[in-house]
Protein backbone atom coordinates (compact mmCIF):
# COMPACT_ATOMS: atom_id res chain seq x y z
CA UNK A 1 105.11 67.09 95.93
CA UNK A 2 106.16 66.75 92.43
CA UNK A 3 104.01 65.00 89.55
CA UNK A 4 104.90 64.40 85.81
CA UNK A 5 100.82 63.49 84.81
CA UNK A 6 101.50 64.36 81.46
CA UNK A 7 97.64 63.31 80.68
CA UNK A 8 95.57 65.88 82.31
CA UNK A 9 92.72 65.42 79.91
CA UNK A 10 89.68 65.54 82.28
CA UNK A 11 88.91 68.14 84.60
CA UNK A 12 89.46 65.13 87.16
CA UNK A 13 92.86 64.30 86.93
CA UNK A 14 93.97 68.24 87.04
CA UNK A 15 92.43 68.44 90.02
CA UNK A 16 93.88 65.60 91.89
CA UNK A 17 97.12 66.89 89.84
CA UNK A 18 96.96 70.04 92.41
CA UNK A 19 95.90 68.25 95.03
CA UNK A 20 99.14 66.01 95.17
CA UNK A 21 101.00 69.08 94.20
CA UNK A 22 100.04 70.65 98.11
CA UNK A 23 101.16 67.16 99.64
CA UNK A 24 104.41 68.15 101.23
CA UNK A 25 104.51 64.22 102.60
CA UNK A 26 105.42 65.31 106.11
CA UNK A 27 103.88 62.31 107.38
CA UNK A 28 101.71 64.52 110.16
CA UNK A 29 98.54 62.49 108.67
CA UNK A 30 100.02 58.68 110.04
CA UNK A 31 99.20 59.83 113.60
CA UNK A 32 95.48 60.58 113.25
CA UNK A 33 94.86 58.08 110.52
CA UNK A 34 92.92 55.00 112.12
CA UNK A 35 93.58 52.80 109.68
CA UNK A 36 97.51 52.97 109.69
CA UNK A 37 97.19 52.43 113.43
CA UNK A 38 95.72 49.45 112.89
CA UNK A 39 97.66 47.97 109.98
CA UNK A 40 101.09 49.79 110.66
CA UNK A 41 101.15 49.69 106.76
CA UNK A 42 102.25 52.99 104.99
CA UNK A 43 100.07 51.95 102.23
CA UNK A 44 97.23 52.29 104.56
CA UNK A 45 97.86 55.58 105.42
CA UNK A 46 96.94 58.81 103.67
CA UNK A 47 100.73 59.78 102.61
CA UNK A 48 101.00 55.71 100.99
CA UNK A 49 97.46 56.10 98.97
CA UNK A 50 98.52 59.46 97.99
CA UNK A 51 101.75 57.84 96.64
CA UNK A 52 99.80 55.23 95.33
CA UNK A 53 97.56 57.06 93.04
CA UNK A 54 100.10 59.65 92.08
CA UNK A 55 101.68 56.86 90.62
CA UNK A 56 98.21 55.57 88.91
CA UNK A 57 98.36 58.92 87.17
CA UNK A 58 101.70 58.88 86.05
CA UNK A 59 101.46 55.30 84.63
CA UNK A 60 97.89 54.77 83.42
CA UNK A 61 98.37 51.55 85.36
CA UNK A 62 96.93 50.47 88.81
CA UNK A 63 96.66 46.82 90.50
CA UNK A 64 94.47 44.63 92.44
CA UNK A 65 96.75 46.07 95.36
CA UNK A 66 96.38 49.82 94.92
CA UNK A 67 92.74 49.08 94.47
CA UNK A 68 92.70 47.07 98.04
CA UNK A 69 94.61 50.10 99.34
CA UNK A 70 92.13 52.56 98.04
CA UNK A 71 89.49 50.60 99.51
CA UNK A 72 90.65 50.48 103.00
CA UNK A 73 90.21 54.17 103.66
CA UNK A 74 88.09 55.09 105.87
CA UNK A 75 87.41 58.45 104.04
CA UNK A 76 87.25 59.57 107.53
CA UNK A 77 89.34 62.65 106.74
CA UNK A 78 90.86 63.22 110.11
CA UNK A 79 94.20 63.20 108.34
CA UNK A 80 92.55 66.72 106.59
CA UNK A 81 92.26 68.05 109.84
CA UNK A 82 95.87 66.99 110.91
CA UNK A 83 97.52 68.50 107.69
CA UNK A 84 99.49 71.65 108.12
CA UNK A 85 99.14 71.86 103.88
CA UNK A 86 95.32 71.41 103.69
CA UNK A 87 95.45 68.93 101.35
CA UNK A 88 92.20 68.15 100.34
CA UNK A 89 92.40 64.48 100.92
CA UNK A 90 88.82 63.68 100.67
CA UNK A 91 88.16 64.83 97.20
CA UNK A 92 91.74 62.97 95.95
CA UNK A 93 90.74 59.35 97.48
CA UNK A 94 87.38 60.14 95.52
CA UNK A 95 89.04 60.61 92.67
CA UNK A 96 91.53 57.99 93.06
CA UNK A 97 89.09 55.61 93.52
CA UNK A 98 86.91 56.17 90.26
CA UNK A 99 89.69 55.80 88.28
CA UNK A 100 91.14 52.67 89.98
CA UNK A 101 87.93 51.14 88.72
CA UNK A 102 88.96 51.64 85.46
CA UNK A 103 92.68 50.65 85.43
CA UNK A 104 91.98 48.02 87.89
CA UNK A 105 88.25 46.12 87.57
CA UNK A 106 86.96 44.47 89.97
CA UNK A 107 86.10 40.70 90.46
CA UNK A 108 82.55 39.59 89.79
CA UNK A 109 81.73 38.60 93.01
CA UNK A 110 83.07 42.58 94.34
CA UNK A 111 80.79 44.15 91.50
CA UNK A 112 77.91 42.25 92.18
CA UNK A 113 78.08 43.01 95.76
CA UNK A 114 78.26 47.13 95.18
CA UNK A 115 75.76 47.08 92.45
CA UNK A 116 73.30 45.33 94.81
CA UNK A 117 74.22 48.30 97.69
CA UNK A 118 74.06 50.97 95.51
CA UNK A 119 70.45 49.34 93.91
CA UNK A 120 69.45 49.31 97.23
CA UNK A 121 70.33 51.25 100.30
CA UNK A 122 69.87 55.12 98.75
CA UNK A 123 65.99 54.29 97.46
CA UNK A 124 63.83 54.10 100.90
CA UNK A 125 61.11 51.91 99.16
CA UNK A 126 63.87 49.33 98.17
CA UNK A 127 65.97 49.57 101.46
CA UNK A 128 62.12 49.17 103.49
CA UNK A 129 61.51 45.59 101.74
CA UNK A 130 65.28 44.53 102.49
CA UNK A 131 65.19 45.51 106.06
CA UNK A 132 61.44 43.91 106.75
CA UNK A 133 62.43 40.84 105.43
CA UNK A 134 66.19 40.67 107.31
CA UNK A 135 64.18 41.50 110.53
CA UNK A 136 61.87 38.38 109.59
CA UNK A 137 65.33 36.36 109.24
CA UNK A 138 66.99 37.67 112.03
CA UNK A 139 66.39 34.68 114.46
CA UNK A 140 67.78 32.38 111.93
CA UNK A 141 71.26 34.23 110.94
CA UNK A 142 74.72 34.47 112.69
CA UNK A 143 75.07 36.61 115.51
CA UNK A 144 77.17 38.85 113.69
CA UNK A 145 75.06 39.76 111.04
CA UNK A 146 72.64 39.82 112.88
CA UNK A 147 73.68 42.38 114.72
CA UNK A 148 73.65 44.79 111.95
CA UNK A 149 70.28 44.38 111.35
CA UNK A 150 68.71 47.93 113.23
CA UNK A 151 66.36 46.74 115.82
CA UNK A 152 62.39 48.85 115.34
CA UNK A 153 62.43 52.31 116.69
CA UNK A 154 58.98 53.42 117.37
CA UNK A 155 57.83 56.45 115.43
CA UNK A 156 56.85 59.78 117.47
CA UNK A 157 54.61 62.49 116.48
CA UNK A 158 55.57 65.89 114.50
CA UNK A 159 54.62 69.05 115.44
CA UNK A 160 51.35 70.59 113.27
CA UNK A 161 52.24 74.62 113.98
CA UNK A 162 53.03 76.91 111.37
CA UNK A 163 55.68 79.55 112.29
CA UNK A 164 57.17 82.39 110.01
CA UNK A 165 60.35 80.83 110.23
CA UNK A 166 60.46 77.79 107.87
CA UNK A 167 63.34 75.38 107.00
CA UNK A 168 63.49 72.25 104.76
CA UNK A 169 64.83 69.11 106.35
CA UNK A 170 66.03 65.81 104.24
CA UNK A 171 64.38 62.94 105.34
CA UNK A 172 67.46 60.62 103.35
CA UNK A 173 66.78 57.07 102.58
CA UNK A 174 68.09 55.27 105.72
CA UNK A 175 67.09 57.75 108.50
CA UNK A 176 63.45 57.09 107.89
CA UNK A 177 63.39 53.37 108.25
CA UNK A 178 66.41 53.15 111.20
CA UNK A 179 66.08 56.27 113.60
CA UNK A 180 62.90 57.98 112.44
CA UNK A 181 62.86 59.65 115.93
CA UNK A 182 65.62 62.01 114.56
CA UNK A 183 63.63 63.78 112.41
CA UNK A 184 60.52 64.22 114.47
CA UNK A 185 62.59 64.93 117.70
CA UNK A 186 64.80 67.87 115.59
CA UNK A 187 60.82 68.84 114.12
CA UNK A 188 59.55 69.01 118.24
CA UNK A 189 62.68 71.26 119.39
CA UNK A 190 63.02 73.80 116.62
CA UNK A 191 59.20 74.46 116.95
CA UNK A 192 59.80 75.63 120.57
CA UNK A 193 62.34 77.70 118.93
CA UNK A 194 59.50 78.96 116.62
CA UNK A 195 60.71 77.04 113.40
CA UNK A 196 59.05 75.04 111.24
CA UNK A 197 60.19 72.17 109.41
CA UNK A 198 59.77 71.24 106.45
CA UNK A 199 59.82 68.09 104.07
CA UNK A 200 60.08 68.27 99.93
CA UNK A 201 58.44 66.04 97.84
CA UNK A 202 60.20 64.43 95.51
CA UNK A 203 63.77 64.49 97.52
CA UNK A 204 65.76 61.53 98.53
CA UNK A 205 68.99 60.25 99.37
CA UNK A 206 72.01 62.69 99.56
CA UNK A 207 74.42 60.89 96.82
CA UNK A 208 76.94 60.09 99.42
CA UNK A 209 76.80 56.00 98.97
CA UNK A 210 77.10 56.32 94.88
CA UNK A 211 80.19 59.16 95.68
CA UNK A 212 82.11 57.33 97.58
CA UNK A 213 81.57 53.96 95.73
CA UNK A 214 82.92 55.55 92.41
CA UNK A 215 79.51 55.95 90.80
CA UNK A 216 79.51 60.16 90.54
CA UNK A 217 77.38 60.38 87.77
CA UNK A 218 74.64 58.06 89.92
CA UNK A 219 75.56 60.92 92.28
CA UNK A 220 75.08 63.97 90.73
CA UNK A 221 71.35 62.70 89.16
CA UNK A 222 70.78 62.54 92.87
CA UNK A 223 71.43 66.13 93.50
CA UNK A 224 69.94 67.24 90.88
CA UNK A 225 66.93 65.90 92.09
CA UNK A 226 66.92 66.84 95.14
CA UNK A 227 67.42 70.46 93.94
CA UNK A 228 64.60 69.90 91.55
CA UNK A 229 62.83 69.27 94.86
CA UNK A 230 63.83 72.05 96.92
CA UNK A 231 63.99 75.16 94.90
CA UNK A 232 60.55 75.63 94.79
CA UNK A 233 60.37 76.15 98.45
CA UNK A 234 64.27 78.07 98.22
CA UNK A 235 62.21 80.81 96.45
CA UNK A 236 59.36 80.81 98.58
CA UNK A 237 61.49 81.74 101.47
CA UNK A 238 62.77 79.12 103.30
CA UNK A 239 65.35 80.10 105.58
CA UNK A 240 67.74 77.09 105.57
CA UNK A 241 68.22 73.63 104.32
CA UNK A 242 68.91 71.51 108.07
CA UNK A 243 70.77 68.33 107.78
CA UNK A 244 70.20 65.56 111.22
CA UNK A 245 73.00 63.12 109.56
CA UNK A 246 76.25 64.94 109.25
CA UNK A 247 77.06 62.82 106.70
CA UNK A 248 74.30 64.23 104.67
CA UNK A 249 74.99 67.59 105.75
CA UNK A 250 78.50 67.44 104.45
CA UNK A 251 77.59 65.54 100.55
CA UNK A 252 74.79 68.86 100.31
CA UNK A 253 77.14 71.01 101.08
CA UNK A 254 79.68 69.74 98.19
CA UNK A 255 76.84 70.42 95.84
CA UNK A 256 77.97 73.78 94.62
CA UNK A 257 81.67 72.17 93.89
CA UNK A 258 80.29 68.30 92.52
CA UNK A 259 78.05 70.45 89.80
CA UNK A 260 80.20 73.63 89.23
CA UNK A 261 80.50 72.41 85.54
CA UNK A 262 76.58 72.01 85.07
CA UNK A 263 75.73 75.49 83.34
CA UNK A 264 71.97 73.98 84.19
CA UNK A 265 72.53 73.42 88.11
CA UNK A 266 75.72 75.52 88.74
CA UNK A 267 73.86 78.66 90.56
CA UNK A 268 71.59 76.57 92.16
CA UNK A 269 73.89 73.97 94.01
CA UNK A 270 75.92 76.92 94.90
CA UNK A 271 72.90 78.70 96.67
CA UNK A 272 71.68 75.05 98.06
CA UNK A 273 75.67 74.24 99.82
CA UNK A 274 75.67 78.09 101.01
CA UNK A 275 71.64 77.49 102.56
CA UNK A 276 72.71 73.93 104.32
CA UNK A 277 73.05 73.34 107.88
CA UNK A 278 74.04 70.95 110.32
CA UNK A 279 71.13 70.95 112.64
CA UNK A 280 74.18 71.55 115.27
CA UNK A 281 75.38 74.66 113.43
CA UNK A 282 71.86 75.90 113.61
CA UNK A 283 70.64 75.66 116.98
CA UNK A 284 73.98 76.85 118.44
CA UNK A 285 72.66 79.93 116.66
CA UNK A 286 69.34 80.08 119.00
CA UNK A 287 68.50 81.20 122.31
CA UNK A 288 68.51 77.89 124.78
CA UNK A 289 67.21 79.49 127.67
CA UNK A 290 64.26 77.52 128.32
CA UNK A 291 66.47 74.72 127.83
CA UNK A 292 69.33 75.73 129.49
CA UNK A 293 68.72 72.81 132.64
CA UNK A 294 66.95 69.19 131.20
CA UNK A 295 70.14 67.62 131.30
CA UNK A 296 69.89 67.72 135.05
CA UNK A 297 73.60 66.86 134.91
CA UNK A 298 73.35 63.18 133.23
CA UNK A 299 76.59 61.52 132.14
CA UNK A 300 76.09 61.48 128.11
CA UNK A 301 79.20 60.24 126.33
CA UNK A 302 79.62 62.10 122.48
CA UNK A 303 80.69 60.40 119.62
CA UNK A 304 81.80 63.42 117.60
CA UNK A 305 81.57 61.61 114.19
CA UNK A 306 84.36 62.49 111.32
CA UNK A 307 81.85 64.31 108.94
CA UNK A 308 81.07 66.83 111.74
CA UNK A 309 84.80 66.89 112.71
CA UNK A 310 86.78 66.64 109.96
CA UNK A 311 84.38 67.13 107.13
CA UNK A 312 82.55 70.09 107.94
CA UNK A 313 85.44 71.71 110.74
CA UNK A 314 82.55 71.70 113.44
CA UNK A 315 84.26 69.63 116.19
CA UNK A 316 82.66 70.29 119.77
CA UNK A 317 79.48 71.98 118.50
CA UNK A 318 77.56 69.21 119.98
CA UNK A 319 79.42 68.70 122.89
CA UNK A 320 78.78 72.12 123.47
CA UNK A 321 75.14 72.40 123.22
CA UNK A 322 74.96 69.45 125.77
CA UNK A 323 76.89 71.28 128.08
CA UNK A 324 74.25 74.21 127.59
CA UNK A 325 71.60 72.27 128.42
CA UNK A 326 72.53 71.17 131.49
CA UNK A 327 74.69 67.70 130.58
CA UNK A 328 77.39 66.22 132.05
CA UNK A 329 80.06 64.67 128.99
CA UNK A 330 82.22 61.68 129.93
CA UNK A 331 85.64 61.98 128.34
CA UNK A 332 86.51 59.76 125.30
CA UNK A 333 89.98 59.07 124.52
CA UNK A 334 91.04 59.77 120.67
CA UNK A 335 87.43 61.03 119.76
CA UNK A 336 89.34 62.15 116.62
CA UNK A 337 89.29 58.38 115.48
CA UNK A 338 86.68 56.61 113.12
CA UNK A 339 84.34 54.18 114.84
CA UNK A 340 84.01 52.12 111.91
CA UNK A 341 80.43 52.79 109.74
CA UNK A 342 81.92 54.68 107.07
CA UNK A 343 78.58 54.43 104.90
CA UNK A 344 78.96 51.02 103.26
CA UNK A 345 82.28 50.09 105.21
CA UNK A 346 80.90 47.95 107.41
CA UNK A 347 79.90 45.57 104.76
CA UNK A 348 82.64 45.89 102.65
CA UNK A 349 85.54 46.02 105.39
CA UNK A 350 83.81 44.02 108.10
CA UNK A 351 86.82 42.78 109.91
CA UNK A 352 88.46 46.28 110.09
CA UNK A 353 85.11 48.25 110.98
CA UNK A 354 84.59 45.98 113.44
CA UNK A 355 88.00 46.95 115.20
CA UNK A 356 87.29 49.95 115.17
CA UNK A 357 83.41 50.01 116.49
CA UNK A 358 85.23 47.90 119.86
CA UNK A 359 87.80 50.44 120.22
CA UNK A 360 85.54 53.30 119.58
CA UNK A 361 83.08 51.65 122.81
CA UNK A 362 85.63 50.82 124.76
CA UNK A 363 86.47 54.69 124.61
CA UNK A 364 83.10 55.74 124.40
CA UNK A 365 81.51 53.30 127.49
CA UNK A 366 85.02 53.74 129.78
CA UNK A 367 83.40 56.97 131.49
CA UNK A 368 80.40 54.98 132.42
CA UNK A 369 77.61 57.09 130.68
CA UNK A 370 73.94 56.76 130.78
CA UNK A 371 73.75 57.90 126.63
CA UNK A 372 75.82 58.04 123.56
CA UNK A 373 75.36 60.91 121.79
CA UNK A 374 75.75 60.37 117.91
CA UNK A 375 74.79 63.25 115.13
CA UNK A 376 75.02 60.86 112.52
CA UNK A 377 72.80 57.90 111.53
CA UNK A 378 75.30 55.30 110.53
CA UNK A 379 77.46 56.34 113.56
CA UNK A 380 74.25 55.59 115.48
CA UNK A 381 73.69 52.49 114.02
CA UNK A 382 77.05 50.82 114.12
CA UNK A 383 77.29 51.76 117.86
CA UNK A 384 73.87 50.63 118.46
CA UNK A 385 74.78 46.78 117.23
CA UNK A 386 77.34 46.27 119.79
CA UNK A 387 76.56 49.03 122.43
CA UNK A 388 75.99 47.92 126.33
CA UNK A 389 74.88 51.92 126.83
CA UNK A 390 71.74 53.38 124.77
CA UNK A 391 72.58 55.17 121.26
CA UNK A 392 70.67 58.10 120.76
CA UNK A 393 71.03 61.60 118.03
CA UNK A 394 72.18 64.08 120.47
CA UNK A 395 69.03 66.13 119.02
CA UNK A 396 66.72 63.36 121.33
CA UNK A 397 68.19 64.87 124.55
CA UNK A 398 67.46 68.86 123.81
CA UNK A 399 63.84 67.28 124.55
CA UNK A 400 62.13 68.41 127.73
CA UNK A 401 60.76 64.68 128.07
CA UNK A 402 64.73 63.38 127.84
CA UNK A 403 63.80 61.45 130.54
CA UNK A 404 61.60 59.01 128.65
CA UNK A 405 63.82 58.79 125.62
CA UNK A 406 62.24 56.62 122.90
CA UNK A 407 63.92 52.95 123.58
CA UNK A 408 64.36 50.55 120.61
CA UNK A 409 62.24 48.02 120.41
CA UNK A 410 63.41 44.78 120.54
């Protein structure tokens, strides 16, 4: 694709000037892009928004409407794994969107609303009183949101062994309070695989919500201090940094590229994205012997969610380690689409998120499964509100006690 930017003053705008540039607009990206099937609008597909902030660049101008555009993406990135030109789509809409902000501001009522999410949801402390007191509500509010309001999971024990072998884990900011079973059931399976994990004090949410909602520099203090947090134990020899949310697992490993132009933090977000792994990469890795039969050949239906997929190319890694372990996977028609969560999409686009979460069921319940597999905690979540089958992280059914899977508590 051709561009006349003739303003490439920030180190920005010449790199969405080279993404466009690889854009051969082929139009390959309308088939796998969920929101284009919905809307049938070319400005809702990766190839329109492309056009759309090419022209943003060019101009210096934007509108309410490219804005709206913008904000209908997914940022799935399933049309990055459709692209024959690996154009990096992800990074562009990122882009794209922080500058919109500028050329196009927002309504008070819009700004409000973000500020409050991004005040919120990444700090644990702040997301803990917000989500006791919604729970206190919940019999008084409308069925719909109150069906976004995660129901009490109870918490399980952590192992207390100390192996050679130790990793760090991020406990996030949502995990904790929502599915803190994750952690503790990923904590319980690597120690049979003599592994230790490992929390840092002092580390928090990823950066992921302020990315994606055009606050980067909110973002990069957050990795910063999260590398603050875990380079003490990086030089005491941990092995590996393990992510249980993809979608965490794929912000870490952008570190190295978000803080390339920090002379402080260059080196060590480089050696932080190279040390992080999805938990799936990692016990793929290991020896699943003893394993190798607790699935006892249960129906478990995985929802491969786009970070894994289409952010961090690892597509069927979990469906594969189910199948090692003895499961039987239902199929799921277009597992390549979004079901909806998106981080903070299913506030901000309810009515769309919410076609997609009944499509993505529909898919993901057709095969009549006794578990949905999810390796993501907002996938988990948004399936969880409207689900008929049990949501569970895949990591829950590597346990030998699968059978007695921790149930939410009503």
């Amino acid at each position: 694709m051709q561009t006349s930017i003739t303003s490439l003053h920030t180190p920005d705008i010449k790199e969405a000037d080279a993404i466009l540039r690889s854009c051969v607009h082929c139009g390959f990206c309308t088939a796998t892009c969920p929101t284009y099937q919905l809307l049938g609008s070319e400005l809702d597909s990766p190839r329109g928004r492309i056009y759309l902030i090419k022209e943003m660049l060019e101009t210096g101008q934007a509108t309410d409407k490219t804005r709206l555009h913008l904000d209908r993406c997914l940022t799935c990135r399933s049309c990055e794994t459709t692209c024959p030109s690996g154009v990096r789509y992800g990074r562009l809409i990122d882009i794209g969107r922080e500058i919109v902000e500028e050329y196009a501001p927002r309504p008070p009522h819009q700004k409000l609303m973000r500020r409050a999410m991004l005040a919120t949801i990444p700090y644990t402390a702040r997301m803990s009183v917000v989500l006791s007191l919604a729970r206190m509500m919940r019999p008084l509010l409308p069925r719909q949101l109150r069906s976004k309001i995660p129901a009490t999971q109870r918490i399980t024990p952590t192992p207390t062994t100390s192996h050679a072998r130790r990793m760090l884990v991020l406990e996030g900011c949502v995990q904790p309070l929502t599915t803190p079973n994750t952690n503790a059931a990923a904590a319980r399976v690597l120690d049979k695989l003599g592994i230790s994990l490992i929390t840092a004090k002092g580390a928090g949410c990823c950066g992921a919500l302020n990315q994606h909602m055009s606050d980067s520099d909110g973002a990069r203090a957050m990795m910063r201090r999260n590398i603050d947090a875990w380079w003490p134990h990086i030089e005491q020899g941990a092995e590996a940094i393990v992510m249980t949310a993809s979608g965490c697992g794929l912000m870490v490993k952008d570190y190295g590229h978000a803080l390339k132009g920090d002379v402080a933090y260059a080196g060590k977000a480089a050696r932080i994205s190279a040390l992080t792994l999805d938990l799936s990469e990692l016990i793929s890795r290991e020896n699943l012997d003893n394993f190798a039969h607790i699935g006892q050949g249960r129906r478990i239906a995985c929802q491969s969610s786009c970070t894994l997929q289409h952010g961090q190319k690892l597509g069927g890694t979990v469906e594969a380690l189910l199948r090692r372990c003895g499961y039987q996977l239902t199929p799921v028609a277009d597992s390549h689409l979004c079901c909806g969560a998106a981080g903070s999409y299913t506030l901000t686009q309810p009515e769309l998120s919410g076609q997609l979460l009944d499509n993505k069921l529909a898919a993901l319940q057709a095969g009549k499964p006794e578990f949905i597999a999810s390796a993501n905690v907002g996938c988990q979540m948004h399936l969880a509100s409207k689900s008929s089958v049990p949501v569970v992280h895949w990591i829950e059914l590597l346990e030998t006690a699968s059978n007695n899977l921790t149930r939410e508590e009503k």
